[in-house]
Protein backbone atom coordinates (compact mmCIF):
# COMPACT_ATOMS: atom_id res chain seq x y z
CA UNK A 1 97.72 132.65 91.47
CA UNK A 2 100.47 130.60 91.59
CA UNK A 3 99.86 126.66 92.31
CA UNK A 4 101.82 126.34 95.40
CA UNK A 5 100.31 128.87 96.99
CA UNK A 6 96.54 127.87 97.04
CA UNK A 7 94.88 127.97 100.56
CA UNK A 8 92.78 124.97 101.07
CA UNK A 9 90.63 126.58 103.14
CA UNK A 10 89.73 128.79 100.58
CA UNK A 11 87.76 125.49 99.08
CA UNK A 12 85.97 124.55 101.81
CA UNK A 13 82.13 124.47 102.94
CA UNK A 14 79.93 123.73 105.30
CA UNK A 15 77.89 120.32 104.18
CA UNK A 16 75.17 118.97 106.60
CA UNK A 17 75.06 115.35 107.05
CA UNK A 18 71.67 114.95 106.07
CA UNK A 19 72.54 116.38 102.54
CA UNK A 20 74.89 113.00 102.02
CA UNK A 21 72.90 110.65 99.91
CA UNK A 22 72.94 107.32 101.15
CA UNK A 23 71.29 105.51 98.65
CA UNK A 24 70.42 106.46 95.19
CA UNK A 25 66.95 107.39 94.00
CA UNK A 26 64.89 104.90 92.60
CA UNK A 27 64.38 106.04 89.05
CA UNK A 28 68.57 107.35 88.00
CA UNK A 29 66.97 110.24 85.92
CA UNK A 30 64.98 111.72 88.31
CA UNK A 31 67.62 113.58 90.23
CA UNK A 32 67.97 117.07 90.12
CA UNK A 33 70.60 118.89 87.87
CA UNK A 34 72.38 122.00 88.11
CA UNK A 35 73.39 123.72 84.51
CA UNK A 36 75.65 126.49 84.72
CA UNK A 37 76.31 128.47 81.64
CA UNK A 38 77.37 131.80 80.70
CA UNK A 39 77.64 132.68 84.24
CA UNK A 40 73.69 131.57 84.58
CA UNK A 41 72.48 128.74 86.95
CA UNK A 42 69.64 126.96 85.78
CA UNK A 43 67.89 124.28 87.61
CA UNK A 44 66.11 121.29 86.01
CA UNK A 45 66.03 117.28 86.37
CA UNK A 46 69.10 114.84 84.93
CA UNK A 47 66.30 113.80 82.16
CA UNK A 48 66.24 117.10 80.74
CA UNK A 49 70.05 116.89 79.77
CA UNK A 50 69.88 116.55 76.21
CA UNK A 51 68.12 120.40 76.22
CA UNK A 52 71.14 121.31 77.21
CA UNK A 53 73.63 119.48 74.58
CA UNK A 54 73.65 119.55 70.89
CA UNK A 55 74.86 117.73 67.76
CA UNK A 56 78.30 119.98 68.03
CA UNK A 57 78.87 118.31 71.41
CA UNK A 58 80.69 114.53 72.17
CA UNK A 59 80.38 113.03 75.45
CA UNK A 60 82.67 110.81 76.65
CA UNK A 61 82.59 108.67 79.11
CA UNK A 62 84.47 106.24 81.16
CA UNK A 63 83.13 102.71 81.03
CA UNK A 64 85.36 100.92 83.70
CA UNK A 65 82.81 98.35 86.31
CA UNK A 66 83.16 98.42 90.16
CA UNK A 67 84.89 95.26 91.34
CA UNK A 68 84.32 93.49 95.02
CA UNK A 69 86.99 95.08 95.75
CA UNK A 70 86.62 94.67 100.02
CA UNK A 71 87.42 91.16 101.20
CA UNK A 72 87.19 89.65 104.70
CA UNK A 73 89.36 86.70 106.42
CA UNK A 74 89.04 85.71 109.46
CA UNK A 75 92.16 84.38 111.47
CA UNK A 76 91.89 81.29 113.60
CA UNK A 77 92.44 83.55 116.67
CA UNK A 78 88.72 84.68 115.61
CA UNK A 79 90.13 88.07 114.96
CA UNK A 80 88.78 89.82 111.45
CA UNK A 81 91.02 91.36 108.66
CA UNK A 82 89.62 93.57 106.31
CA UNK A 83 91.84 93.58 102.53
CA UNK A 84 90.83 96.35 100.39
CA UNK A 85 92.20 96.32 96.57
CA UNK A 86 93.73 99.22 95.64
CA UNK A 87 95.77 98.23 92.29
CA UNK A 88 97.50 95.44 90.63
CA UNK A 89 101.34 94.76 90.68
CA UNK A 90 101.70 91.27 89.10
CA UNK A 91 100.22 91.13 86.50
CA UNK A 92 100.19 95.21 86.84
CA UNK A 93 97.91 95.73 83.99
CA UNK A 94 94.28 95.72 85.23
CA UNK A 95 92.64 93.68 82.63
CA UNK A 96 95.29 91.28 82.98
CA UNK A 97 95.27 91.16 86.98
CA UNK A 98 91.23 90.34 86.76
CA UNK A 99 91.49 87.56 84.20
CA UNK A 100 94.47 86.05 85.72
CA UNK A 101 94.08 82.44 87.24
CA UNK A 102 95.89 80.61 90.48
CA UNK A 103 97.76 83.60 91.41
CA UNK A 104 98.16 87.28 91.29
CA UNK A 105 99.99 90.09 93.14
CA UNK A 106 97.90 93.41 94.48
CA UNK A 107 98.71 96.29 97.06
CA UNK A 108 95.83 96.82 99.36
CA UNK A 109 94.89 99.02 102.23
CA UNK A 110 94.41 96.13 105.49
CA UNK A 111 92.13 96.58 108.35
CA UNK A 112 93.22 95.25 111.95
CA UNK A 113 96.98 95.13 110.19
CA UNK A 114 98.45 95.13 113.58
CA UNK A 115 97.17 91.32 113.93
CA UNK A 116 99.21 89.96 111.24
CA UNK A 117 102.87 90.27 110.43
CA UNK A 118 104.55 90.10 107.21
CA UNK A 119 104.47 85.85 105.57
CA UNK A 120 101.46 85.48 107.37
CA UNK A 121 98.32 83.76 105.22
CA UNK A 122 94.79 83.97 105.56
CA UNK A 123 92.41 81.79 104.14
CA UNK A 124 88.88 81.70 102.67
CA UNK A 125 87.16 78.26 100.94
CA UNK A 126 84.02 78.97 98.62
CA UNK A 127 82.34 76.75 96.95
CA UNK A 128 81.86 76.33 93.33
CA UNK A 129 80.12 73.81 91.60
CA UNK A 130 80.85 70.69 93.58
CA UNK A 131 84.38 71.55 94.38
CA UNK A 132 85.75 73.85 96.76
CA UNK A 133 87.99 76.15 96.00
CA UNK A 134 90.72 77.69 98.40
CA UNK A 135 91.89 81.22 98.33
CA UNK A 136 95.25 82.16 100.41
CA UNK A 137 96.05 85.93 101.00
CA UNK A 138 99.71 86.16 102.07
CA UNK A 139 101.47 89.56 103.47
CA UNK A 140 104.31 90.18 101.26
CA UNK A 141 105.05 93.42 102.87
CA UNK A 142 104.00 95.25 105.84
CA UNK A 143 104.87 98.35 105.37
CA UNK A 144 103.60 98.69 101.59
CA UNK A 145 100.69 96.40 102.15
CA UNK A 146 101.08 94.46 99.51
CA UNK A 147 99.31 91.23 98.99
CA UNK A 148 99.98 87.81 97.37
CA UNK A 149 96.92 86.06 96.11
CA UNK A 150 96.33 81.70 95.38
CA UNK A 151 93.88 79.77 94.75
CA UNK A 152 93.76 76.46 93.56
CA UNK A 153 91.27 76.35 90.61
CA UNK A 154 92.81 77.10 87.52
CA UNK A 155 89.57 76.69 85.59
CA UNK A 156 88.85 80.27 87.76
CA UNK A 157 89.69 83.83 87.20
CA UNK A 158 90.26 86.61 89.70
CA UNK A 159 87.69 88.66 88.61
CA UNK A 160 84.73 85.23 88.80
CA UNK A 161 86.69 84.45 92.64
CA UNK A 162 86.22 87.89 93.51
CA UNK A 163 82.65 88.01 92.58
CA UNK A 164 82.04 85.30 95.16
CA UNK A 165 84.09 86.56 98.19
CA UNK A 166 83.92 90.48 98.01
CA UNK A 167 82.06 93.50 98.76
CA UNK A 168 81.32 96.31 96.53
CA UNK A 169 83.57 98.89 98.22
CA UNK A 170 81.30 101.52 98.78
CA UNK A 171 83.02 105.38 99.58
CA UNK A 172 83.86 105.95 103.38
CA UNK A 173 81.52 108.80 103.69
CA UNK A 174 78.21 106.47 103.20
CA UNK A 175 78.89 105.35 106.38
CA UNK A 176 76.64 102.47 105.97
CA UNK A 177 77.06 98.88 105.19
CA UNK A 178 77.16 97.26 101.73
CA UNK A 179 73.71 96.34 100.55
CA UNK A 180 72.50 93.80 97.88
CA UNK A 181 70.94 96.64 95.62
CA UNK A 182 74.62 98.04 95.23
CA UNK A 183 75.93 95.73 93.30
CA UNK A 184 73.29 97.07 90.45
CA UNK A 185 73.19 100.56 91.92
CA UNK A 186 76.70 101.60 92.27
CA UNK A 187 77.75 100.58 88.51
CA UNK A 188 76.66 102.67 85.38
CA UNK A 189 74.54 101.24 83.16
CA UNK A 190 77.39 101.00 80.60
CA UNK A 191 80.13 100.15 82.92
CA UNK A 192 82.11 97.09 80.88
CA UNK A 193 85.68 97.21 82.15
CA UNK A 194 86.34 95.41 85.26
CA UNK A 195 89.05 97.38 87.77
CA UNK A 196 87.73 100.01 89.38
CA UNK A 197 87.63 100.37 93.15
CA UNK A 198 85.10 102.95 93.33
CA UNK A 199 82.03 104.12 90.55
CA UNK A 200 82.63 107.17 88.42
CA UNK A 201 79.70 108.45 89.84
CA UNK A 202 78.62 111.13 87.76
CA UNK A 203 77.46 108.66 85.12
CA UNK A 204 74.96 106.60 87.87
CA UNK A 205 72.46 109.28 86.42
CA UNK A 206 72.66 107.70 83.15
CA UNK A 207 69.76 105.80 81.69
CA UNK A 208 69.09 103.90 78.37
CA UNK A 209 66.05 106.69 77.78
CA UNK A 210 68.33 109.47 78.31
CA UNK A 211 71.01 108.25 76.26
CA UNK A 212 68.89 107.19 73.13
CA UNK A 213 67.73 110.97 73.54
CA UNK A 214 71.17 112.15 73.46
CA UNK A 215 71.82 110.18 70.37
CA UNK A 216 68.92 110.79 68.42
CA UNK A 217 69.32 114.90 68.44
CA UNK A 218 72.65 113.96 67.23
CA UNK A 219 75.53 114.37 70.16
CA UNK A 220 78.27 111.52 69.86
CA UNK A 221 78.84 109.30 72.96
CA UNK A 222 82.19 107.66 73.10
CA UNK A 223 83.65 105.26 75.76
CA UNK A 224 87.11 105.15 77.17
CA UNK A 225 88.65 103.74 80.72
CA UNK A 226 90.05 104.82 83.78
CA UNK A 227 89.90 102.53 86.44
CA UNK A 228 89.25 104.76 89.90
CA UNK A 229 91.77 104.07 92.33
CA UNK A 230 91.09 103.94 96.10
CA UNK A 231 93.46 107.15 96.29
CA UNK A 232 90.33 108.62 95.21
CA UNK A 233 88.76 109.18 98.83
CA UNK A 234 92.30 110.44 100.19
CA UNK A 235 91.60 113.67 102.33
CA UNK A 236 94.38 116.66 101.43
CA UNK A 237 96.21 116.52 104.76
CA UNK A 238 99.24 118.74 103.81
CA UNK A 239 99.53 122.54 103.89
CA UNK A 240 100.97 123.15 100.92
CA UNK A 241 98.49 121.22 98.55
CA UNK A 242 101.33 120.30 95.73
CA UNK A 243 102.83 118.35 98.18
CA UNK A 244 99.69 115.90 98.40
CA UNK A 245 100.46 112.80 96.87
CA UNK A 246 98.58 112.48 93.80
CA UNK A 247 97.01 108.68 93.24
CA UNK A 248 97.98 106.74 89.93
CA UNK A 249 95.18 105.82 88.17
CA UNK A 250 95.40 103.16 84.93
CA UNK A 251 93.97 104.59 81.74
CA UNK A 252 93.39 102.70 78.74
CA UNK A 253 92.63 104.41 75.32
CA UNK A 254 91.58 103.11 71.76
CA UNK A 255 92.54 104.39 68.63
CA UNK A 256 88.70 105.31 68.06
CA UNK A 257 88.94 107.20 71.09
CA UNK A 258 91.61 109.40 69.03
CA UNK A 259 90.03 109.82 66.31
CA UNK A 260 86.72 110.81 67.53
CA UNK A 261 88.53 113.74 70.13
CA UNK A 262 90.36 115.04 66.63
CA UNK A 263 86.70 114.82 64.99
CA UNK A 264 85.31 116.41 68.02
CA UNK A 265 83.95 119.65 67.75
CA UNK A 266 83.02 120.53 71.56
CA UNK A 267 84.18 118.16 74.36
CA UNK A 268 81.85 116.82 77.16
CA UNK A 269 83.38 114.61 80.16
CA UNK A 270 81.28 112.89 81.93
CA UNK A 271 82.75 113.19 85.09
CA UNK A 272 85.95 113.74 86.50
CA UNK A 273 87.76 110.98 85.95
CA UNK A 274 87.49 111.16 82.13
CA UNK A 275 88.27 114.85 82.67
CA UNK A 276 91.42 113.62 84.04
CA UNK A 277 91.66 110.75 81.13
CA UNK A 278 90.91 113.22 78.89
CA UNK A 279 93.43 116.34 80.14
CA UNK A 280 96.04 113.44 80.07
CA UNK A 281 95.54 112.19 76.90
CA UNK A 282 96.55 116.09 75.51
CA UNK A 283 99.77 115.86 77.80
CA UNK A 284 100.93 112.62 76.31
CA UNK A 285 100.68 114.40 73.10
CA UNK A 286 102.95 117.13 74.36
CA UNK A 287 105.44 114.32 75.62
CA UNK A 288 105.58 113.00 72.30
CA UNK A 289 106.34 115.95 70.34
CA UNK A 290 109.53 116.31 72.47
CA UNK A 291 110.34 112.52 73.09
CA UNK A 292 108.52 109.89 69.94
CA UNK A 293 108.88 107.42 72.21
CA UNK A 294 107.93 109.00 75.61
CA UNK A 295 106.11 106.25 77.89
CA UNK A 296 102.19 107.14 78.08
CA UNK A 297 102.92 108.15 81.91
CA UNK A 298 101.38 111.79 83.08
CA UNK A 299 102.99 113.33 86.29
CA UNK A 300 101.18 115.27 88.70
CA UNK A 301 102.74 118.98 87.83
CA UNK A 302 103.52 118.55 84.83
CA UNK A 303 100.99 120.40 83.02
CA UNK A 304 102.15 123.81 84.86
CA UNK A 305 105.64 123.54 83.56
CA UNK A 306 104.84 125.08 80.30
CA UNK A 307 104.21 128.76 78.56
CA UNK A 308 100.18 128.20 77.80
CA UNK A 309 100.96 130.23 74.61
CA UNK A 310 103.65 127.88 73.27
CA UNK A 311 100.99 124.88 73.79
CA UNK A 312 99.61 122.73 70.22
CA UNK A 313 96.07 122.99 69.82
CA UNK A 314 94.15 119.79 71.07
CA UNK A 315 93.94 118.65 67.72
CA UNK A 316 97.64 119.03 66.96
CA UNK A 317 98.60 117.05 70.27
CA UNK A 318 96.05 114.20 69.49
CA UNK A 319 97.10 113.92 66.34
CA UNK A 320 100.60 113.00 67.58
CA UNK A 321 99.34 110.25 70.13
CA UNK A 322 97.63 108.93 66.61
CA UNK A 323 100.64 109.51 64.95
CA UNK A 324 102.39 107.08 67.69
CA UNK A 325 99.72 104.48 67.53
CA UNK A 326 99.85 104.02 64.04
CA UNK A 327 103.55 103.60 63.94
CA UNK A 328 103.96 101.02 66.44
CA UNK A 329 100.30 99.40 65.23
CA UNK A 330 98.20 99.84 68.27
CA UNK A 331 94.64 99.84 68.73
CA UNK A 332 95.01 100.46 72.32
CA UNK A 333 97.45 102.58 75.12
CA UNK A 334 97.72 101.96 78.64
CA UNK A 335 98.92 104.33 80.52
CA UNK A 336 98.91 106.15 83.99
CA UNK A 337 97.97 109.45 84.94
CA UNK A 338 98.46 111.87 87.98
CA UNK A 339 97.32 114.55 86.88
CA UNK A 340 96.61 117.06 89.64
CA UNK A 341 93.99 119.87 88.29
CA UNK A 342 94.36 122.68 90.66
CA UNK A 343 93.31 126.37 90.23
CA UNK A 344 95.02 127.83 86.99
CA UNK A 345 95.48 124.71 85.44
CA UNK A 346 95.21 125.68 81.83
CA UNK A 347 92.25 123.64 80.53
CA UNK A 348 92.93 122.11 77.08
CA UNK A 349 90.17 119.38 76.36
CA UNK A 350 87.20 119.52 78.26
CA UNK A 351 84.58 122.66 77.12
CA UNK A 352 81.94 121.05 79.72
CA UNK A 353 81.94 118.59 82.61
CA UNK A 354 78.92 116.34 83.99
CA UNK A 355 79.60 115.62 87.76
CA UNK A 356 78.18 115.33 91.16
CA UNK A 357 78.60 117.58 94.15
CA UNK A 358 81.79 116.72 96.02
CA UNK A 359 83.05 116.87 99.42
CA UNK A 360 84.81 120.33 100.86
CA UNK A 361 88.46 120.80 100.63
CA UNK A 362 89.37 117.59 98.30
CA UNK A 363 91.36 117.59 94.97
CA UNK A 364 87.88 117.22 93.49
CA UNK A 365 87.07 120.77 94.58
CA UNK A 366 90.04 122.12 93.52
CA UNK A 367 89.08 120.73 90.46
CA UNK A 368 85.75 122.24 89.94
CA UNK A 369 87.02 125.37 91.33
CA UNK A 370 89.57 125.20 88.40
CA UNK A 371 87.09 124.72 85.66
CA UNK A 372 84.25 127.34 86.60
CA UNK A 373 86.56 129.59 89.20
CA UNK A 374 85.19 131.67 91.54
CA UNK A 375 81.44 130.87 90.61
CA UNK A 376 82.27 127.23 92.73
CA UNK A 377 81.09 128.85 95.64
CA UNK A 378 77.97 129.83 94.28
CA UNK A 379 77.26 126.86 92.43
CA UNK A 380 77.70 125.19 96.09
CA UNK A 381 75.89 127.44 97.73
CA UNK A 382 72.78 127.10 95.13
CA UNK A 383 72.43 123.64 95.21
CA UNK A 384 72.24 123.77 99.18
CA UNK A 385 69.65 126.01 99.24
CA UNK A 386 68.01 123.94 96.57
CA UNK A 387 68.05 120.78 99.04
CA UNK A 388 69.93 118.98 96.46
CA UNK A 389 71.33 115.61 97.60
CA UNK A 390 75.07 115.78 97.75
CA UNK A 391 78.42 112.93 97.14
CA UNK A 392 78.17 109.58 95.44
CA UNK A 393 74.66 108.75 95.23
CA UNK A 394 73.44 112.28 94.87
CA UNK A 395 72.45 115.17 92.42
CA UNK A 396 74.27 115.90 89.61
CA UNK A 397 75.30 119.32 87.53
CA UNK A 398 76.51 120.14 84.04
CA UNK A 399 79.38 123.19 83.96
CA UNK A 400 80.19 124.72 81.15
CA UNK A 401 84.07 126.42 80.70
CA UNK A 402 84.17 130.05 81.52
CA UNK A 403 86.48 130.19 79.64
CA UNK A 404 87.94 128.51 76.82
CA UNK A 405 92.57 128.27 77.43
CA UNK A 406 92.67 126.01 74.34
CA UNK A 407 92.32 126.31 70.53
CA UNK A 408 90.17 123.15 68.83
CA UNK A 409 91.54 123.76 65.81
């Protein structure tokens, strides 16, 4: 099948609201997973995972934190603004945006919009310490909805004034209210790297028990960053699905990371945003057999523009971002990825994928309809009739490839 000429409504189902988890279960590990393998569905709990793994297998994982990312002004008319982060601009580097002091630059999504115009300013004063500090919001632009932020401690970072004056953003779907507990329960247990605007939820299942498991039978666990983007929740509203405007998400990569996917044997993501750091990562490579220098920047088609038989192995390709890295003596890459992973995208990382159950007709589908095919429907259909809890906040499943479009070696 060619790309542009998916159906969307060939990836839709029918998902009862009381299947929506709204809050997570008390003990992470507890939840239910789904295992499919060789074509066989198995179910079990999250706790059982390392059964399931082995010393031939690496997870990876991405280790970026939720940030407070929802804000709230209120105007002097007594009407209320809602400013939602959505990514940097000044500084446009992530890290560098949360650890920034007295100013910084952001595009946003704005509730109530129609009640400001363009220079306008809101204002919130916290306190801190003894001294109050004053944060201004100004509309740069209307249309983009971009956002200039002050404030006039400069003994105070972003990240620390944000802490004090946002909400954790939870996903639209909830349909509930920020809570206290969410500021624990909607971050992984490993999360370290402030910036995203939304958990990479498949990893919430994570606990120190199961990882220590994981460890001691011998799989790797590695760590790299993607920080989830607000584009992340966007619904598909065009008819021909390559048309839908693909979010930019910031990845940032360590040498380490490198080395350990050349070491790697078979490749776990843990959800699908390192899928999508991962997949991108191998497409950089590409670029940079063609152009040394090519910027670490992954476009949305590009990974359909080429012969799958004229590929480089995975090893090959990452070998060439190493290659890069050493040359221009970097521990580190930032880069941006929009990758779009639709049906007959030829898979060249990822043997398995952890992940949660996702809502119908979203890239996310398309992207687990991609990586096991056809059998998405009955995976779906399975863990309905399984009453397993659904989204966010809800069950999880391990897929295995059906089958494998790259060469490891």
């Amino acid at each position: 099948m060619r790309i542009d000429e998916i159906n969307l409504q060939d990836y839709t189902y029918k998902l009862p609201e009381d299947r929506i988890a709204k809050f997570p279960l008390e003990k992470r590990d507890e939840s239910k997973l789904l295992v499919f393998q060789n074509e066989q569905i198995t179910h079990t709990q999250f706790k059982n995972l390392p059964l399931f793994l082995t010393e031939n297998d690496t997870l990876f994982f991405n280790d970026t934190k939720v940030i407070p990312a929802r804000m709230y002004f209120q105007k002097e008319t007594g009407a209320v603004i809602e400013i939602f982060l959505l990514h940097p601009i000044t500084p446009a580097e992530v890290h560098s945006a949360m650890i920034s002091t007295q100013k910084c630059t952001w595009a946003c999504a704005i509730g109530n919009l129609k009640k400001i115009k363009q220079g306008n300013s809101l204002v919130r004063t916290v306190e801190i310490g003894q001294e109050l500090t004053v944060l201004k919001a100004t509309l740069l632009d209307y249309e983009l909805q971009t956002v200039d932020f002050e404030w006039n401690n400069p003994l105070i970072s972003f990240s620390e004034l944000l802490v004090l004056v946002g909400e954790i953003p939870l996903p639209p779907y909830l349909k509930r209210e920020a809570e206290e507990s969410d500021k624990a329960d909607y971050q992984t247990i490993y999360a370290k790297n402030e910036g995203a605007v939304a958990a990479p939820t498949a990893g919430l299942h994570f606990t120190d028990d199961v990882l220590d498991k994981l460890q001691k039978q011998g799989v790797k666990l590695d760590y790299l960053t993607l920080h989830v983007a607000g584009g992340t929740f966007q619904p598909i509203r065009h008819e021909k699905i390559t048309d839908h405007p693909m979010h930019a998400e910031q990845m940032v990569v360590s040498k380490q990371n490198i080395e350990n996917l050349i070491d790697s044997e078979k490749i776990v993501a843990v959800g699908t945003t390192a899928m999508r750091t991962l997949e991108s990562l191998y497409w950089y490579g590409v670029k940079l057999i063609t152009i040394p220098d090519a910027p670490f920047q992954i476009q949305k088609l590009m990974p359909y523009r080429y012969a799958p038989d004229l590929l480089p192995s995975r090893k090959e390709a990452f070998k060439e971002v190493l290659n890069y890295m050493k040359k221009n003596q970097l521990q580190t890459i930032t880069g941006k990825t929009e990758i779009m992973i639709l049906p007959s995208y030829p898979f060249q990382v990822c043997d398995a994928l952890i992940t949660n159950f996702h809502l119908p007709s979203t890239t996310l589908i398309l992207l687990i309809a991609a990586f096991v095919g056809e059998h998405w429907q009955n995976i779906y259909e399975q863990a309905l009739l399984n009453n397993y809890r659904f989204l966010s906040f809800g069950d999880s499943s391990l897929l295995f490839n059906t089958k494998t479009h790259h060469s490891s070696t």
